[in-house]
PDB file of N, CA and C in Angstrom:
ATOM      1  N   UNK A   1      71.054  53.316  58.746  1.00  0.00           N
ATOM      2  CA  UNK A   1      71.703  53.510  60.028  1.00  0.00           C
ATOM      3  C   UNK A   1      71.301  54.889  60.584  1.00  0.00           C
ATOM      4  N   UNK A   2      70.793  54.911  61.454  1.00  0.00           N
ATOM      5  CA  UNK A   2      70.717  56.761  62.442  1.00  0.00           C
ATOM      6  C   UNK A   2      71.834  57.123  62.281  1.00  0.00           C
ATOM      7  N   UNK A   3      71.428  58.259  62.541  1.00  0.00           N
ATOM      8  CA  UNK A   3      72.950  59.574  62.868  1.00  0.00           C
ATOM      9  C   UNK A   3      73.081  59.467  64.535  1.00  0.00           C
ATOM     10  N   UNK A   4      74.636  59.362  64.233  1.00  0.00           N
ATOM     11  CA  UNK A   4      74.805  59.577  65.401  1.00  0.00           C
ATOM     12  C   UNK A   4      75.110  60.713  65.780  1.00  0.00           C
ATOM     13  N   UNK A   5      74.833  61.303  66.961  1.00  0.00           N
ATOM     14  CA  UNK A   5      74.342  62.909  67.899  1.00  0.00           C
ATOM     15  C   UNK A   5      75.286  61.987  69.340  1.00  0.00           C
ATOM     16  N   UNK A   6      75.694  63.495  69.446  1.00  0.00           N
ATOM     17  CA  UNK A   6      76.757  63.347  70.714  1.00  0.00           C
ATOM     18  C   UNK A   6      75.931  63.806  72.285  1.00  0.00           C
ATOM     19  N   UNK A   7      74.678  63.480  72.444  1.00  0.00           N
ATOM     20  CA  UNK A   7      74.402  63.527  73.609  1.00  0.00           C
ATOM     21  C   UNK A   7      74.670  64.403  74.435  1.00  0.00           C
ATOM     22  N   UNK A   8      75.549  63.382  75.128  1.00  0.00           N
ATOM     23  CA  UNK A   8      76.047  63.881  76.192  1.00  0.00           C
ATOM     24  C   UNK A   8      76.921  65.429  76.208  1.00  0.00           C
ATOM     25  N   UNK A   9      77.870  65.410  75.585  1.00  0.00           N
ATOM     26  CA  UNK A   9      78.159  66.495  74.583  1.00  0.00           C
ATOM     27  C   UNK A   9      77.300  68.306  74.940  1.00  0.00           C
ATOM     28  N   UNK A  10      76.382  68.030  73.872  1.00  0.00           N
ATOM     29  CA  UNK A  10      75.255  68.655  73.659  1.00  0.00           C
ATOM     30  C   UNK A  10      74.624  69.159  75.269  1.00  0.00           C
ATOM     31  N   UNK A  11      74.347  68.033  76.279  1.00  0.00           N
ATOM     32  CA  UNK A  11      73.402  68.696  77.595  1.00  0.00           C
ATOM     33  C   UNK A  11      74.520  69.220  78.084  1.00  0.00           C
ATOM     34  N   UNK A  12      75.745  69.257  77.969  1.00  0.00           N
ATOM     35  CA  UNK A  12      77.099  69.278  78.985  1.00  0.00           C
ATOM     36  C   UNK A  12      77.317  70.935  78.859  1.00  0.00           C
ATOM     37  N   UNK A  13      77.529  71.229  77.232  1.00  0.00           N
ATOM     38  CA  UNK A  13      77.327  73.005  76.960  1.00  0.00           C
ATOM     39  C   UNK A  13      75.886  73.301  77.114  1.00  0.00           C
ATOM     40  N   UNK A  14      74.908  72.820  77.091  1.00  0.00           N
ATOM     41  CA  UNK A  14      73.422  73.133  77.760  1.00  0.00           C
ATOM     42  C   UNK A  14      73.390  73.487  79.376  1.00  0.00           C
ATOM     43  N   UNK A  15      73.658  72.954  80.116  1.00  0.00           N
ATOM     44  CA  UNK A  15      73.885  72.514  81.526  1.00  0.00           C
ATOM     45  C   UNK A  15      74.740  73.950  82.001  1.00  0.00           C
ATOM     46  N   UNK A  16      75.744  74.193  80.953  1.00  0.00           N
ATOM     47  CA  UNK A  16      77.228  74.985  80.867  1.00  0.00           C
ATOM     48  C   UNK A  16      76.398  76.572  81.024  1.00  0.00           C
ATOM     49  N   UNK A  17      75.941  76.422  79.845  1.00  0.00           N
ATOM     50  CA  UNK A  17      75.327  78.179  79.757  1.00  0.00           C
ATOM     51  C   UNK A  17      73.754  78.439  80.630  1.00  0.00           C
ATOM     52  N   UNK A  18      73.059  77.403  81.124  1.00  0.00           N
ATOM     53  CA  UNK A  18      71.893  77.295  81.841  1.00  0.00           C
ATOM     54  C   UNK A  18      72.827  77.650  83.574  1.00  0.00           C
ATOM     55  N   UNK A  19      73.741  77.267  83.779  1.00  0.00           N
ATOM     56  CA  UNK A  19      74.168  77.385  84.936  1.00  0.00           C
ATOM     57  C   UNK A  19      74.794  78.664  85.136  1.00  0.00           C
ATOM     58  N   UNK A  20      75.328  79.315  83.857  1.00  0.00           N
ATOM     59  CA  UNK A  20      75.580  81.012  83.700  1.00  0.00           C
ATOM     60  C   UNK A  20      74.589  82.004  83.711  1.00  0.00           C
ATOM     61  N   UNK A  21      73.408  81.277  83.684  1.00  0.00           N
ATOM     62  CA  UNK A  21      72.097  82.242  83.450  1.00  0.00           C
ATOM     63  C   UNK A  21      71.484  82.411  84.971  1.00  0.00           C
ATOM     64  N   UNK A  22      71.609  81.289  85.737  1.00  0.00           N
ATOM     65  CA  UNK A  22      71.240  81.822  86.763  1.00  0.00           C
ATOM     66  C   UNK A  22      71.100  83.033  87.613  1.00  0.00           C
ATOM     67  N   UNK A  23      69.801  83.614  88.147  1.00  0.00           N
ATOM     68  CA  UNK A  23      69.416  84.434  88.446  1.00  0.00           C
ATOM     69  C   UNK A  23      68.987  85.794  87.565  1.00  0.00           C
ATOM     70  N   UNK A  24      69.056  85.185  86.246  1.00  0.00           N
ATOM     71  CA  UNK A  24      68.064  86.098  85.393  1.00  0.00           C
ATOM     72  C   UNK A  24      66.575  86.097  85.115  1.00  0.00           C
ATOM     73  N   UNK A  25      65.691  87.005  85.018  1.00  0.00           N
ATOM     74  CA  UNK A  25      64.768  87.276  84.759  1.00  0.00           C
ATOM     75  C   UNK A  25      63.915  86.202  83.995  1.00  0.00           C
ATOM     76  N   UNK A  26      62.592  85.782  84.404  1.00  0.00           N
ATOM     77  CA  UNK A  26      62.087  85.183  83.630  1.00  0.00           C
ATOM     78  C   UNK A  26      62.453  83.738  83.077  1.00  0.00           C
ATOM     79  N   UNK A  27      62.189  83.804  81.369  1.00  0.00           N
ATOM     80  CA  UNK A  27      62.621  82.710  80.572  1.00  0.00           C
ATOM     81  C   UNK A  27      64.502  82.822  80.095  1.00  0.00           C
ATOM     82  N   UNK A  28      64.613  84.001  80.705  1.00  0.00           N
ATOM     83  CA  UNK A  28      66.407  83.976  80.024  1.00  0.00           C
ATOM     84  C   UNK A  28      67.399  83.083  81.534  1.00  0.00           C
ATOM     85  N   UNK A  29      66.215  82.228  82.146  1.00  0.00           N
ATOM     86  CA  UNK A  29      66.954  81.317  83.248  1.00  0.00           C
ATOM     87  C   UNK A  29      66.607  80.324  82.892  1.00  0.00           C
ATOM     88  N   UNK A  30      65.476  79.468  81.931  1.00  0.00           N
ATOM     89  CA  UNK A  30      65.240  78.447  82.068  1.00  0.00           C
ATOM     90  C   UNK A  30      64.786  77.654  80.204  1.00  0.00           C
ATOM     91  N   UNK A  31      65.254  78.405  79.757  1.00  0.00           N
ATOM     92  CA  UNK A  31      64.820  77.918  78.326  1.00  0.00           C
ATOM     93  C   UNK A  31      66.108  78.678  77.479  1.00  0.00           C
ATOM     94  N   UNK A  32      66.654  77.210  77.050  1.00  0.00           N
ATOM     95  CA  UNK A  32      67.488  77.021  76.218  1.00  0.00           C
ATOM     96  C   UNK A  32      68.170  78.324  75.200  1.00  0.00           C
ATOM     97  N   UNK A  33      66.610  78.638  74.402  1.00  0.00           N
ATOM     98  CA  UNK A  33      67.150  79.322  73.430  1.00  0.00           C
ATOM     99  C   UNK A  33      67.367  80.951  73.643  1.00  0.00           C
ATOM    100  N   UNK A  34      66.440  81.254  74.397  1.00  0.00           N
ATOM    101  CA  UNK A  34      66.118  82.689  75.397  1.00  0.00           C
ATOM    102  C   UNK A  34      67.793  82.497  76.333  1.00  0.00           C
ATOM    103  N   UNK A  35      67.902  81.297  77.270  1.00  0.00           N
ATOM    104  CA  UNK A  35      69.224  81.711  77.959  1.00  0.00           C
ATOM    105  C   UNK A  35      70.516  81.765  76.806  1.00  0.00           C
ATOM    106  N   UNK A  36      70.751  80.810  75.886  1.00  0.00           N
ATOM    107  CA  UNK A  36      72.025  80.998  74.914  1.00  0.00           C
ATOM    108  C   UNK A  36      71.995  82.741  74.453  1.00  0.00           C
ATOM    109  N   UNK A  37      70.995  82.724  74.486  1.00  0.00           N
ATOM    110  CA  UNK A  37      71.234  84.417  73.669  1.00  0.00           C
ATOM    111  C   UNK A  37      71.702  85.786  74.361  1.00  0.00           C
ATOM    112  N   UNK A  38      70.549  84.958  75.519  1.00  0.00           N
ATOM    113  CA  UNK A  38      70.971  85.791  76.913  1.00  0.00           C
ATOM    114  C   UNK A  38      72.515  86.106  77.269  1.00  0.00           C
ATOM    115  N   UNK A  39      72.907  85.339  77.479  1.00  0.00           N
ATOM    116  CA  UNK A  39      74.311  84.801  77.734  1.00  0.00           C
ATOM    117  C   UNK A  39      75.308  85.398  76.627  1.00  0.00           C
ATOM    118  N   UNK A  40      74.767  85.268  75.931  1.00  0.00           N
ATOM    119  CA  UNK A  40      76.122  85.539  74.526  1.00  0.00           C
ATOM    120  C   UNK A  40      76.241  86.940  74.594  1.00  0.00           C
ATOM    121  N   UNK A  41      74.891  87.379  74.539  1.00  0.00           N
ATOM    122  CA  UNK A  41      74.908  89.167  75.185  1.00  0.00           C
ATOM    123  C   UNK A  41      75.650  89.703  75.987  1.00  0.00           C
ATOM    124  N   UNK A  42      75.044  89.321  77.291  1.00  0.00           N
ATOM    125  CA  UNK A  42      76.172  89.328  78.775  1.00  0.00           C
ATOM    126  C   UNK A  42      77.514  89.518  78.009  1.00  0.00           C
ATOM    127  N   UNK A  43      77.955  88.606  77.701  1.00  0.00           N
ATOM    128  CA  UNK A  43      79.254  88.062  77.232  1.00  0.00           C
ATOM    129  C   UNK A  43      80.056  89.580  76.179  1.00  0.00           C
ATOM    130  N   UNK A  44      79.369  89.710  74.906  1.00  0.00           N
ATOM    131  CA  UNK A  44      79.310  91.027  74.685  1.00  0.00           C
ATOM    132  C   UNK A  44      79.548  92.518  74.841  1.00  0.00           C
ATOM    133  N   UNK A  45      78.421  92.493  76.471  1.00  0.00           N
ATOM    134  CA  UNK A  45      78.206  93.665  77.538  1.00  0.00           C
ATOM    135  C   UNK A  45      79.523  93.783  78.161  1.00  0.00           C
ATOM    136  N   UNK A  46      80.103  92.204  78.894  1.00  0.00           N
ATOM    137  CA  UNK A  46      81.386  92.259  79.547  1.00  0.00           C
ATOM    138  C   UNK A  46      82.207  92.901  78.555  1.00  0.00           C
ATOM    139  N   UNK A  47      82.856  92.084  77.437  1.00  0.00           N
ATOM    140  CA  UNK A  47      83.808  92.555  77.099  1.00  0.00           C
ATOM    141  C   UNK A  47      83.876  94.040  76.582  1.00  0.00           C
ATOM    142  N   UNK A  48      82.750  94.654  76.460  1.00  0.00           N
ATOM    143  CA  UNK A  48      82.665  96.053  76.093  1.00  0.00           C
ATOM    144  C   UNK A  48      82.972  96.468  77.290  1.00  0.00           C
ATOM    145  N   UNK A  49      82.405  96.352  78.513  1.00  0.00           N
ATOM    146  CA  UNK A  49      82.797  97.315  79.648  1.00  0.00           C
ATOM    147  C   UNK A  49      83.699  97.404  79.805  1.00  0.00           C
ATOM    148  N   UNK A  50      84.496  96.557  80.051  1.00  0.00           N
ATOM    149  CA  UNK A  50      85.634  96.147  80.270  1.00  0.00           C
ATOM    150  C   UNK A  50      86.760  97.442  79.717  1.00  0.00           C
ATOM    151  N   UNK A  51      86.284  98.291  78.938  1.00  0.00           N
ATOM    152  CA  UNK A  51      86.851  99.093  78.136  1.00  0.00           C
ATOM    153  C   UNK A  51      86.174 100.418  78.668  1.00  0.00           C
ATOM    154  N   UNK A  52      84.940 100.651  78.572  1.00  0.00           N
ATOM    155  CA  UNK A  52      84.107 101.475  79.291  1.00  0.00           C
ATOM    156  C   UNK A  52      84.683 102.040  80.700  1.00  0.00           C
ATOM    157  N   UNK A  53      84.442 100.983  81.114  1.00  0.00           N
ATOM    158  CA  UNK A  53      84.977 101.075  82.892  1.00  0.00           C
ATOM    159  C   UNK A  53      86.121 102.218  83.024  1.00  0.00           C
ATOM    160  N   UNK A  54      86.838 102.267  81.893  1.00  0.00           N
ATOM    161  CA  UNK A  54      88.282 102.763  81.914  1.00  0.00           C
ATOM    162  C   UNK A  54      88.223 104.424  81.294  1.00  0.00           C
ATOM    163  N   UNK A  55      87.380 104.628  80.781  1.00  0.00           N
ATOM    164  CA  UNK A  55      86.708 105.613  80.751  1.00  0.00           C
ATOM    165  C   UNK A  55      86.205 106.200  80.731  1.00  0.00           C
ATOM    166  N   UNK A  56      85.311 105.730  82.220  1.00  0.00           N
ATOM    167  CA  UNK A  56      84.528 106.244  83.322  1.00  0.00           C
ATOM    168  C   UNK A  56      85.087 106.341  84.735  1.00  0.00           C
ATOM    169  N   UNK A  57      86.348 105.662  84.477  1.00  0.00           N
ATOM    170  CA  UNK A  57      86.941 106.141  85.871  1.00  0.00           C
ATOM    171  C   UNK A  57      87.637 107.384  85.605  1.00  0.00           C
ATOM    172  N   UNK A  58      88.433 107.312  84.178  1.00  0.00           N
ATOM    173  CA  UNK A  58      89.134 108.653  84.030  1.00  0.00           C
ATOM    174  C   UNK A  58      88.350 109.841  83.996  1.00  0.00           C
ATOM    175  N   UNK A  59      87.074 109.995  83.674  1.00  0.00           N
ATOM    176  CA  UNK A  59      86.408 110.774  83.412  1.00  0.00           C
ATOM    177  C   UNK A  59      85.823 111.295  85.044  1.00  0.00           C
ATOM    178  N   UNK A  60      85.675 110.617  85.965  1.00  0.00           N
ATOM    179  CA  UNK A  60      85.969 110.619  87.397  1.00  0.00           C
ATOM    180  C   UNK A  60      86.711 111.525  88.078  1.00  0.00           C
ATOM    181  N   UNK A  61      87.803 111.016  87.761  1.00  0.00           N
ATOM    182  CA  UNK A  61      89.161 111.586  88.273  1.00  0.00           C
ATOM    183  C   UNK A  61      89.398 112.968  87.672  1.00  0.00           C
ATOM    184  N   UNK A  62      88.966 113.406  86.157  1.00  0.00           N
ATOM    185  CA  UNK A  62      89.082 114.563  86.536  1.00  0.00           C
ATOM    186  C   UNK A  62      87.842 115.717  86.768  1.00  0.00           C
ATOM    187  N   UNK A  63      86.822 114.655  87.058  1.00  0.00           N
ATOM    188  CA  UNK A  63      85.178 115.867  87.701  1.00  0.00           C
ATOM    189  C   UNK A  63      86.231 116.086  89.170  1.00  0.00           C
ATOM    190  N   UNK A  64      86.635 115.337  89.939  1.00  0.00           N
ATOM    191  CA  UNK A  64      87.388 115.113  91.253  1.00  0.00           C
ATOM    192  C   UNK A  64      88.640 116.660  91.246  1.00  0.00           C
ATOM    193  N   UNK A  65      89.666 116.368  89.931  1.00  0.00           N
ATOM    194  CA  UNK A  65      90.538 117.263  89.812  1.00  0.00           C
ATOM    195  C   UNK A  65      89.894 118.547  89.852  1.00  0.00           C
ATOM    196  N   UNK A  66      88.886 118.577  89.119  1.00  0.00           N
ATOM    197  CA  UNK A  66      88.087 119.804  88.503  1.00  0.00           C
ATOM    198  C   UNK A  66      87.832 120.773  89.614  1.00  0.00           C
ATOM    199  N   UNK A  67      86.843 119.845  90.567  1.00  0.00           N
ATOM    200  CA  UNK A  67      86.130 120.513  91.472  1.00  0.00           C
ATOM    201  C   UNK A  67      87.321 120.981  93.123  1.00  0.00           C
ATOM    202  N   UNK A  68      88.344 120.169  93.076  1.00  0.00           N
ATOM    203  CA  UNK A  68      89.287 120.668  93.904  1.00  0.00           C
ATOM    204  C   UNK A  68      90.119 121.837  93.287  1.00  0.00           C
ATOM    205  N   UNK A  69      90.480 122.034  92.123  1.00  0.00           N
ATOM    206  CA  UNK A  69      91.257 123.190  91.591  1.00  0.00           C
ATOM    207  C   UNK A  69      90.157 124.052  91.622  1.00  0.00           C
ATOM    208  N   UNK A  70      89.191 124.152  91.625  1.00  0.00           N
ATOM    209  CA  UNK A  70      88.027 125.136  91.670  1.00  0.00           C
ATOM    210  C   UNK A  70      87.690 126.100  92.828  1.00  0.00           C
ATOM    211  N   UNK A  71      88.202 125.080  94.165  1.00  0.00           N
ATOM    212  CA  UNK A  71      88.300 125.583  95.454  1.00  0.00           C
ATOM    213  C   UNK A  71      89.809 126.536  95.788  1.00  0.00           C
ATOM    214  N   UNK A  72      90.610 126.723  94.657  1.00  0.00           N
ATOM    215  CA  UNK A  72      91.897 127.432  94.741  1.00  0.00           C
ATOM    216  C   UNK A  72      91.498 128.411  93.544  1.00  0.00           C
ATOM    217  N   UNK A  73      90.991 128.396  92.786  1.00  0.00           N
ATOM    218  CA  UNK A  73      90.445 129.296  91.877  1.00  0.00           C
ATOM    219  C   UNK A  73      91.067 128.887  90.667  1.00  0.00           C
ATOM    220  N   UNK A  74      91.197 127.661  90.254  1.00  0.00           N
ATOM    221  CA  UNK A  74      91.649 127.648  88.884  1.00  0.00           C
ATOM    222  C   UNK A  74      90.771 126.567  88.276  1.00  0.00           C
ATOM    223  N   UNK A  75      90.639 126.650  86.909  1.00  0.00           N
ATOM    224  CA  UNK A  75      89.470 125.372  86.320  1.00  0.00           C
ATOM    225  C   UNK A  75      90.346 124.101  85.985  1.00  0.00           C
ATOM    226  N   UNK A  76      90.302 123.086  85.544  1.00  0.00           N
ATOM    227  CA  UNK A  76      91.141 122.011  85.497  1.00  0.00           C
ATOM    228  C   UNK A  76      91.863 122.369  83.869  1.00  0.00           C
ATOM    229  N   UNK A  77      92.165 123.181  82.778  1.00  0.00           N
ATOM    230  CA  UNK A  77      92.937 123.023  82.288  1.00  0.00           C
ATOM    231  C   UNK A  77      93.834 123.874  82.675  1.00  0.00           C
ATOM    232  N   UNK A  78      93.858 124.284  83.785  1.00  0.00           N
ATOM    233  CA  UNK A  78      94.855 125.888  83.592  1.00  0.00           C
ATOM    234  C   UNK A  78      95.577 124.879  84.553  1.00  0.00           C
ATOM    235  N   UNK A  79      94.894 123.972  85.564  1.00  0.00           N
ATOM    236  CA  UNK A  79      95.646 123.170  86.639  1.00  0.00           C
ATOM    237  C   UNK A  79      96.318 122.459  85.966  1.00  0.00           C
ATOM    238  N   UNK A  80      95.958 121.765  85.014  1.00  0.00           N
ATOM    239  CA  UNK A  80      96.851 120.135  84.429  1.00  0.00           C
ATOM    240  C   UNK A  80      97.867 121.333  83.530  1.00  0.00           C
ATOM    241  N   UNK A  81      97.480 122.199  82.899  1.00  0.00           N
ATOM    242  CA  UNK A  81      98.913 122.633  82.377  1.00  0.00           C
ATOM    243  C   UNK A  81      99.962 123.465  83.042  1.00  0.00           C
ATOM    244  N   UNK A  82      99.714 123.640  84.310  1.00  0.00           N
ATOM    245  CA  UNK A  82     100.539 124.063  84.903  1.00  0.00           C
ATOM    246  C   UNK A  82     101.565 122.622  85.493  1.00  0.00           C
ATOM    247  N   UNK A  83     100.315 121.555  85.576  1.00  0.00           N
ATOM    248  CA  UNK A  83     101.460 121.032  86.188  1.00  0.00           C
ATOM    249  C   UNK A  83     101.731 119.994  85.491  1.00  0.00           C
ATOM    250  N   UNK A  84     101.565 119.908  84.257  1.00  0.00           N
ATOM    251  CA  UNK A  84     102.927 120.036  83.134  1.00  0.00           C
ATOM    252  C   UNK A  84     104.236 120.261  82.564  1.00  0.00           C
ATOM    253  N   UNK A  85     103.696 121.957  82.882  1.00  0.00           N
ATOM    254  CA  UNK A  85     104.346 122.804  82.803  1.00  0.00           C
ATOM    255  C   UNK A  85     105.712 122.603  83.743  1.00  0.00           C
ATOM    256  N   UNK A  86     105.237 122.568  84.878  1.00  0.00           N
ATOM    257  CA  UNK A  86     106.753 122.661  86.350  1.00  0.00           C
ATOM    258  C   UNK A  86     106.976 121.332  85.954  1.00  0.00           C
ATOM    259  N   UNK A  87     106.290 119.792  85.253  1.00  0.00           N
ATOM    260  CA  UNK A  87     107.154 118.781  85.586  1.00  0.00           C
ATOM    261  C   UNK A  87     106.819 117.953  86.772  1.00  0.00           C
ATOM    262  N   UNK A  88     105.771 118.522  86.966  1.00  0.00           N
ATOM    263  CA  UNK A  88     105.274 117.030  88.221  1.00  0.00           C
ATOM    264  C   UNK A  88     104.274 115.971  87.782  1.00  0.00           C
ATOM    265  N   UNK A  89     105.117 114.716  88.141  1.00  0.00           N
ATOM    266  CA  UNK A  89     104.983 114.054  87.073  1.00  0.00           C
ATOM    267  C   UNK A  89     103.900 112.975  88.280  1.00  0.00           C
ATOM    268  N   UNK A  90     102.736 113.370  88.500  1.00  0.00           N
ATOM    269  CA  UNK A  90     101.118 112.924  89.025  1.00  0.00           C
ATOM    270  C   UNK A  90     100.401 112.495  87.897  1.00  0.00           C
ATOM    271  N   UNK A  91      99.835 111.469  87.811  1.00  0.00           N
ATOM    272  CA  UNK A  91      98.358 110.981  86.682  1.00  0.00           C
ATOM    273  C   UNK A  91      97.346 111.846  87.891  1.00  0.00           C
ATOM    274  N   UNK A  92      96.303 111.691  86.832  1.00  0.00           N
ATOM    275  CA  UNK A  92      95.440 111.987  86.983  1.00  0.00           C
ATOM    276  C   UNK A  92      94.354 110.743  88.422  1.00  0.00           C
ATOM    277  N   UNK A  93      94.923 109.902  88.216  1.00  0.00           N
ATOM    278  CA  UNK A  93      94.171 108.764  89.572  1.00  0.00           C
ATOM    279  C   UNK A  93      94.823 109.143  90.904  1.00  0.00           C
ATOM    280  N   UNK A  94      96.157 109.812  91.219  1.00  0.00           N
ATOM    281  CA  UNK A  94      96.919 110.381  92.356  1.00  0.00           C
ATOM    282  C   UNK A  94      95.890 111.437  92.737  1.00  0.00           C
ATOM    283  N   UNK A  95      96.169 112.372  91.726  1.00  0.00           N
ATOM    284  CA  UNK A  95      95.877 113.723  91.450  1.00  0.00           C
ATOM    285  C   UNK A  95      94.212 113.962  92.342  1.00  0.00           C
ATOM    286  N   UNK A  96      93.489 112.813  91.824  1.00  0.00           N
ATOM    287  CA  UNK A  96      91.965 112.708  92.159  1.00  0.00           C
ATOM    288  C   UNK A  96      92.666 111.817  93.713  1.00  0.00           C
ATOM    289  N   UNK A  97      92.791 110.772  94.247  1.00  0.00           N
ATOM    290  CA  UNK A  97      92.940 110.566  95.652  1.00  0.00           C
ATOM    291  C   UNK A  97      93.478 111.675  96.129  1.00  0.00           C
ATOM    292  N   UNK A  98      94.051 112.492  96.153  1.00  0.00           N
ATOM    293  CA  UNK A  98      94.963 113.636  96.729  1.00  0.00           C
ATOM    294  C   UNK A  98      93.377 114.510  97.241  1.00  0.00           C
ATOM    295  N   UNK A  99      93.124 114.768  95.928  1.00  0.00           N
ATOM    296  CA  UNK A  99      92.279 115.604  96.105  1.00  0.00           C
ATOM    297  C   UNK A  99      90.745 115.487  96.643  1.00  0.00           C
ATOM    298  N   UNK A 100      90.615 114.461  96.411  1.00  0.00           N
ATOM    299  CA  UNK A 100      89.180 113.833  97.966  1.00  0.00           C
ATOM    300  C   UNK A 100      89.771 113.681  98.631  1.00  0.00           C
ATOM    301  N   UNK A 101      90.528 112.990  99.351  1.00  0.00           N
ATOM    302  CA  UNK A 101      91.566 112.500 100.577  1.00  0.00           C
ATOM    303  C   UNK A 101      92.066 112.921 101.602  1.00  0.00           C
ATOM    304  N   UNK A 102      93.181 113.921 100.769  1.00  0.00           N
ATOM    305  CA  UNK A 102      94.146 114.284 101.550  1.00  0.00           C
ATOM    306  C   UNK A 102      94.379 115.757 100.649  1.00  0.00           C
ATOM    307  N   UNK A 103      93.190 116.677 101.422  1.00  0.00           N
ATOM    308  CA  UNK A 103      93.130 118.457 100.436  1.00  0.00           C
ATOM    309  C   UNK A 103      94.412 118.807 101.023  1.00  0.00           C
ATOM    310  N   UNK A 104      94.896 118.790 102.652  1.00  0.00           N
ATOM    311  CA  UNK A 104      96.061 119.624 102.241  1.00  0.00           C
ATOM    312  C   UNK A 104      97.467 119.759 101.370  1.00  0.00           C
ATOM    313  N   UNK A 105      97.605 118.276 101.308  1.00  0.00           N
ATOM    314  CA  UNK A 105      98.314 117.949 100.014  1.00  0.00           C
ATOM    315  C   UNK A 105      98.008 118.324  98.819  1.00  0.00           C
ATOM    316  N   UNK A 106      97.268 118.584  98.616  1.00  0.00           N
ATOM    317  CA  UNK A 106      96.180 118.827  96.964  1.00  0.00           C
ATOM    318  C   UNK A 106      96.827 120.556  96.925  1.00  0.00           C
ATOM    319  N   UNK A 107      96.192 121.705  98.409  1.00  0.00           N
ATOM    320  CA  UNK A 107      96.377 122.471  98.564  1.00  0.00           C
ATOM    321  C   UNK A 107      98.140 123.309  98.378  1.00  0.00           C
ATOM    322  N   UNK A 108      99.222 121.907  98.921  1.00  0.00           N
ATOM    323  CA  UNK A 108     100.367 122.416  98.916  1.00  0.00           C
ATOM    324  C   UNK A 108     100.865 122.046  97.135  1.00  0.00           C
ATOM    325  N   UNK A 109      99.997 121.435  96.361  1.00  0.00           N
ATOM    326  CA  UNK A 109     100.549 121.003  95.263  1.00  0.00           C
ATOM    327  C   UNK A 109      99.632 122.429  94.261  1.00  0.00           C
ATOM    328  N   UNK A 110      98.748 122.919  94.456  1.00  0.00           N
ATOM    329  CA  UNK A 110      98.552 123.899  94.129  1.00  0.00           C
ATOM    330  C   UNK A 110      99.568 125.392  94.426  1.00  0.00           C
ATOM    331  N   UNK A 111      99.656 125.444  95.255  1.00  0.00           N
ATOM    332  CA  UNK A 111     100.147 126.483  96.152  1.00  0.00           C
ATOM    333  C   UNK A 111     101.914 126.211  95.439  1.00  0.00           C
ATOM    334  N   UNK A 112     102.228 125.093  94.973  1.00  0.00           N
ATOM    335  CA  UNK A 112     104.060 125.506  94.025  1.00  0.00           C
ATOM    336  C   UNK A 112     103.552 125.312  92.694  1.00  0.00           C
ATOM    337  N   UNK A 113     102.212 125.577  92.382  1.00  0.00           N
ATOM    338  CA  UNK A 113     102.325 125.618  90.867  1.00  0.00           C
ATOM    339  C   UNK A 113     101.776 126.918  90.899  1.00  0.00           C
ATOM    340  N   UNK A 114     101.353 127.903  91.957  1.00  0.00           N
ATOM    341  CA  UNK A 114     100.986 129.383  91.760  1.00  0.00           C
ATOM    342  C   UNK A 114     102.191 130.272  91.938  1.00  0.00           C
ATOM    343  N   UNK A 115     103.304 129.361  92.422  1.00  0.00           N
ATOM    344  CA  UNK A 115     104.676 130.563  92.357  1.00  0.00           C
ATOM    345  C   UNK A 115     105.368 130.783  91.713  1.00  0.00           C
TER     346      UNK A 115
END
């Protein structure tokens, strides 16, 4: 008797990850074993960024903090521990919109942590 092989099955996750590959380079769009691998990578890449992303935005926010406390004369740890220190209770993602955004706010939030 043959073995029976599930066909349909089989082209359906073929079809599945060939249709995720689209618009890649080359053979990682059109051949099976090049796109599965392709793909599983991707897959990989995502879920790592996914984590990445998060600290590269924070790392953002405070080049942003940095370079606005810089324009009042202080470097960013003397800023974040001051405002610690008084109790104003800003993250660091405020802290950075404030401070591209809206400087005179940035400026008056400097200006009660120098008194």
């Amino acid at each position: 008797m043959p073995r029976s092989v599930n066909k349909v099955a089989s082209r359906a996750k073929r079809r599945k990850v060939l249709k995720q590959t689209r618009g890649y380079f080359g053979r990682r769009k059109n051949v099976w074993t090049v796109a599965k691998n392709a793909y599983e990578k991707g897959l990989q890449y995502s879920y790592r960024d996914r984590r990445v992303k998060k600290r590269n935005f924070r790392a953002l926010w405070i080049q942003r903090i940095n370079a606005a406390a810089r324009q009042h004369d202080m470097s960013y740890s003397e800023f974040m521990g001051l405002i610690h220190n008084k109790g104003i209770e800003l993250n660091r993602k405020a802290l950075a919109d404030l401070a591209m955004n809206h400087p005179d706010a940035f400026a008056a939030i400097v200006k009660e942590l120098k008194k």
